[in-house]
C-alpha atoms as a PDB file:
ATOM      1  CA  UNK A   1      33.581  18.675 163.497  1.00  0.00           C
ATOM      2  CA  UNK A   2      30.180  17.977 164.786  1.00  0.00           C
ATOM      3  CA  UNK A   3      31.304  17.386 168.250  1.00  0.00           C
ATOM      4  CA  UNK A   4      33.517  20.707 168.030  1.00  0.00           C
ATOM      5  CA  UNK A   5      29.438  22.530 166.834  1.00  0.00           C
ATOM      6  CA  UNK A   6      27.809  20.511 169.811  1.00  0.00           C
ATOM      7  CA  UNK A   7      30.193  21.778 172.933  1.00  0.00           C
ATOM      8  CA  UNK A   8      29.978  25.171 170.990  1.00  0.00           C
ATOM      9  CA  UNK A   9      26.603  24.913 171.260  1.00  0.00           C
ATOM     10  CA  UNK A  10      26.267  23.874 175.085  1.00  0.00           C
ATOM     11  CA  UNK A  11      28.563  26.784 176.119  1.00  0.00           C
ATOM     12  CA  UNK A  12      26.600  28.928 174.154  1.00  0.00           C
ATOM     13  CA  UNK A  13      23.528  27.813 175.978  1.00  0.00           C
ATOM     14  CA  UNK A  14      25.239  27.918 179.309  1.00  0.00           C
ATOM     15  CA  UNK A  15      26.460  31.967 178.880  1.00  0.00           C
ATOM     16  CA  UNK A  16      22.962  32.704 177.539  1.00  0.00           C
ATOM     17  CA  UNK A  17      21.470  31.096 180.522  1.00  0.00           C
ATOM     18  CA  UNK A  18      23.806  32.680 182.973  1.00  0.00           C
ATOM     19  CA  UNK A  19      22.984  36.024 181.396  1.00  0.00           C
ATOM     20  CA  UNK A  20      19.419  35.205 181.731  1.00  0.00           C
ATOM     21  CA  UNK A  21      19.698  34.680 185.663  1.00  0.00           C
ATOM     22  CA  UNK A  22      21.678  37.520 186.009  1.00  0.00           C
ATOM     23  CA  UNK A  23      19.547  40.346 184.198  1.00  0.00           C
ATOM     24  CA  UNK A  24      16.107  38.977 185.782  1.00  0.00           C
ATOM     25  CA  UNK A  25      17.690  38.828 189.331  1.00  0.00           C
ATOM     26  CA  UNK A  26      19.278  42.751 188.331  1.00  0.00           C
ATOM     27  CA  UNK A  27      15.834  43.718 188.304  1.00  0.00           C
ATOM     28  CA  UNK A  28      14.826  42.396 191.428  1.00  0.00           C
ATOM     29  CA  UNK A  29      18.001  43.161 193.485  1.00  0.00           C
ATOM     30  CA  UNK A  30      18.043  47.276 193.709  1.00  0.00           C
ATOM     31  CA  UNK A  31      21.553  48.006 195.500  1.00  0.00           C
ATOM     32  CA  UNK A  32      25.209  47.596 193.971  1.00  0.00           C
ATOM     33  CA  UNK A  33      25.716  45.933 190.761  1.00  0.00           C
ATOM     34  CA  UNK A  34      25.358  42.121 190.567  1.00  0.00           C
ATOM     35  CA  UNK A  35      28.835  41.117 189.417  1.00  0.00           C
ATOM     36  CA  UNK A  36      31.342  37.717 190.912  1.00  0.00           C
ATOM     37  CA  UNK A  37      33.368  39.150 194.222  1.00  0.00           C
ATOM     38  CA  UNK A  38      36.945  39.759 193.362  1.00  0.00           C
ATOM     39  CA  UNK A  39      38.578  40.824 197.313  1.00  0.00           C
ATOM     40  CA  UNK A  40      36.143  39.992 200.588  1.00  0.00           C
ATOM     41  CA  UNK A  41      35.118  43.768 200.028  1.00  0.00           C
ATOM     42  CA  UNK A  42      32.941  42.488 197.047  1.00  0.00           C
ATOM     43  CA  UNK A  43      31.722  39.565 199.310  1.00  0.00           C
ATOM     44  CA  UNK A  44      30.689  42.178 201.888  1.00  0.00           C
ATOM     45  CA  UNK A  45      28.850  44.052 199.731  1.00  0.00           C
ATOM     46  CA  UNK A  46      27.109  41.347 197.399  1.00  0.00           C
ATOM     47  CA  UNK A  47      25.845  39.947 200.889  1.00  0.00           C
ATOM     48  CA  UNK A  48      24.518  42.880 201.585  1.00  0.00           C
ATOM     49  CA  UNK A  49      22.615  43.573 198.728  1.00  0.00           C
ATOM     50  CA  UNK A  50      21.326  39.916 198.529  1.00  0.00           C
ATOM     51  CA  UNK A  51      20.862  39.535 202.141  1.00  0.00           C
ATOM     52  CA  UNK A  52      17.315  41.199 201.970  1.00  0.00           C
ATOM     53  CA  UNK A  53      16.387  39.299 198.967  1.00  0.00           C
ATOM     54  CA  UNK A  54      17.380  36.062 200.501  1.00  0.00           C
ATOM     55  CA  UNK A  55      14.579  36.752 202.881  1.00  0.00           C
ATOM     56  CA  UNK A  56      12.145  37.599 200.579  1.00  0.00           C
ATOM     57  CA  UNK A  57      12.885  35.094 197.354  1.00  0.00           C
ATOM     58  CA  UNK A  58      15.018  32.712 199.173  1.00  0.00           C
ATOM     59  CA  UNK A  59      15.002  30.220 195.589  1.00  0.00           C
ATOM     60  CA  UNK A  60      15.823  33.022 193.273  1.00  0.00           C
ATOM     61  CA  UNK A  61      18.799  33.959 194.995  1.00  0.00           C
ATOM     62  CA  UNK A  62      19.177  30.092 196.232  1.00  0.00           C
ATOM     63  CA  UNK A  63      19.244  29.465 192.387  1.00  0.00           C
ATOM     64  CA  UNK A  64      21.211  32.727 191.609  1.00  0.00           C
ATOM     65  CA  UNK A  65      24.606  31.035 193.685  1.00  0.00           C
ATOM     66  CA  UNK A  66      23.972  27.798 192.400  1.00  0.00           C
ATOM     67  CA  UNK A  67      24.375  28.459 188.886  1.00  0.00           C
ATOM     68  CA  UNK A  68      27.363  30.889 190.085  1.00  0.00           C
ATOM     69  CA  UNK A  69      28.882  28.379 191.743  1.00  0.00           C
ATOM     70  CA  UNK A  70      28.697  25.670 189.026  1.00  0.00           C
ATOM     71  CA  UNK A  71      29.547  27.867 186.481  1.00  0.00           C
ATOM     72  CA  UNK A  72      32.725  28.803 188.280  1.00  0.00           C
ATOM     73  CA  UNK A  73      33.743  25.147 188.731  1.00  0.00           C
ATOM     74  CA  UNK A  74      33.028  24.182 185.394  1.00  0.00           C
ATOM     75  CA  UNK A  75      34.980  26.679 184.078  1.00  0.00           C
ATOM     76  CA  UNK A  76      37.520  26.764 186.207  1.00  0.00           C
ATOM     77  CA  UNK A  77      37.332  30.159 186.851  1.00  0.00           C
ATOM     78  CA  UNK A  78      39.315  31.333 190.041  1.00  0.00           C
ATOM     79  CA  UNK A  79      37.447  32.654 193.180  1.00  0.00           C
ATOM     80  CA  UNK A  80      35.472  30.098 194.077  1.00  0.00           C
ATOM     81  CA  UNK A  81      36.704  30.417 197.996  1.00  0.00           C
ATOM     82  CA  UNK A  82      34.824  33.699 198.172  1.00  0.00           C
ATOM     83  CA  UNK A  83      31.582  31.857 196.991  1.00  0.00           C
ATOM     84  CA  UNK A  84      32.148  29.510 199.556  1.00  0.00           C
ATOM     85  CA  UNK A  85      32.599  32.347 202.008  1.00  0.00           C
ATOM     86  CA  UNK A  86      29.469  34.614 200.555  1.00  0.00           C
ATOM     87  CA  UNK A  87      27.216  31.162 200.997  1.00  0.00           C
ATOM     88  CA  UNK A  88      28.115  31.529 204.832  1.00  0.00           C
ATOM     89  CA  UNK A  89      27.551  34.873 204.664  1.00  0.00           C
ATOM     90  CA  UNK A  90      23.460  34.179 202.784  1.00  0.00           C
ATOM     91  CA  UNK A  91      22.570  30.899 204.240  1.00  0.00           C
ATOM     92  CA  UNK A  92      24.422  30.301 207.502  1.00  0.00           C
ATOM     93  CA  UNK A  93      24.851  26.611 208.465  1.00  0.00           C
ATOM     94  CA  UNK A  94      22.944  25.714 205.448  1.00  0.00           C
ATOM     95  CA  UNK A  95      25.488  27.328 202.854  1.00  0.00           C
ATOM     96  CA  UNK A  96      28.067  24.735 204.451  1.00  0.00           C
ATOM     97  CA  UNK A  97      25.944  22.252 203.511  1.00  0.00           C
ATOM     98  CA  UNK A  98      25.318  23.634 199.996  1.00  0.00           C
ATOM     99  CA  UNK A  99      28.581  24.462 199.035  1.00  0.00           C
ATOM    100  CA  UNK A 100      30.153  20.793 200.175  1.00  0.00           C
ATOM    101  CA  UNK A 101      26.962  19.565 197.679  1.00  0.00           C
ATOM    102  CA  UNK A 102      28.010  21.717 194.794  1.00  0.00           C
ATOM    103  CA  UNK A 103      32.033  20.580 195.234  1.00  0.00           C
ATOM    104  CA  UNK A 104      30.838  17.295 195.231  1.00  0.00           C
ATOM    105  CA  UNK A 105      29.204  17.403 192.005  1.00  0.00           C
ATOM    106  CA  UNK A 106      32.559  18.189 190.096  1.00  0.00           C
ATOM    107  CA  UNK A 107      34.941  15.545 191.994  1.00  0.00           C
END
């Protein structure tokens, strides 16, 4: 019963802290609404909007896709190949790098 309260707990923690990141980067990014890309239309656009703000807060939106990222492998929440693409899309050569990181955490 207590471990059942603890992993409540943790995923608890973990929407509450995904919520947090989202609403403080809504108020920095101005264009489109800040939501996971569904079709490569959504990829287009996200990049879009975030493409600007990758140049001028390059670790809140570094830590934005991060915690995206994770939090759609941990779940096991489908779409995780248009992450992969939208990392391209923000950080070039460097979002191959970032994403191979980020798969390696949950072999």
């Amino acid at each position: 019963m207590k471990l059942a309260f603890r992993i409540g707990g943790v995923i608890l923690l973990c929407f509450l802290w995904l919520y947090a990141i989202i609403e403080l980067a809504k108020g920095v990014i101005s264009k489109g609404d800040l939501s996971f890309p569904s079709n490569l239309e959504d990829v287009s656009e996200l990049a879009s909007a975030l493409q600007h703000q990758t140049e001028l807060q390059p670790y809140h939106v570094l830590s934005l896709f991060i915690l995206a990222y994770l939090w759609k492998q941990a779940f096991a929440i489908p779409g995780s190949v248009l992450l992969n693409v939208l990392a391209g899309a923000l950080f070039h050569y460097y979002g191959l790098i970032l994403v191979c990181i980020l798969r390696f955490i949950y072999l």
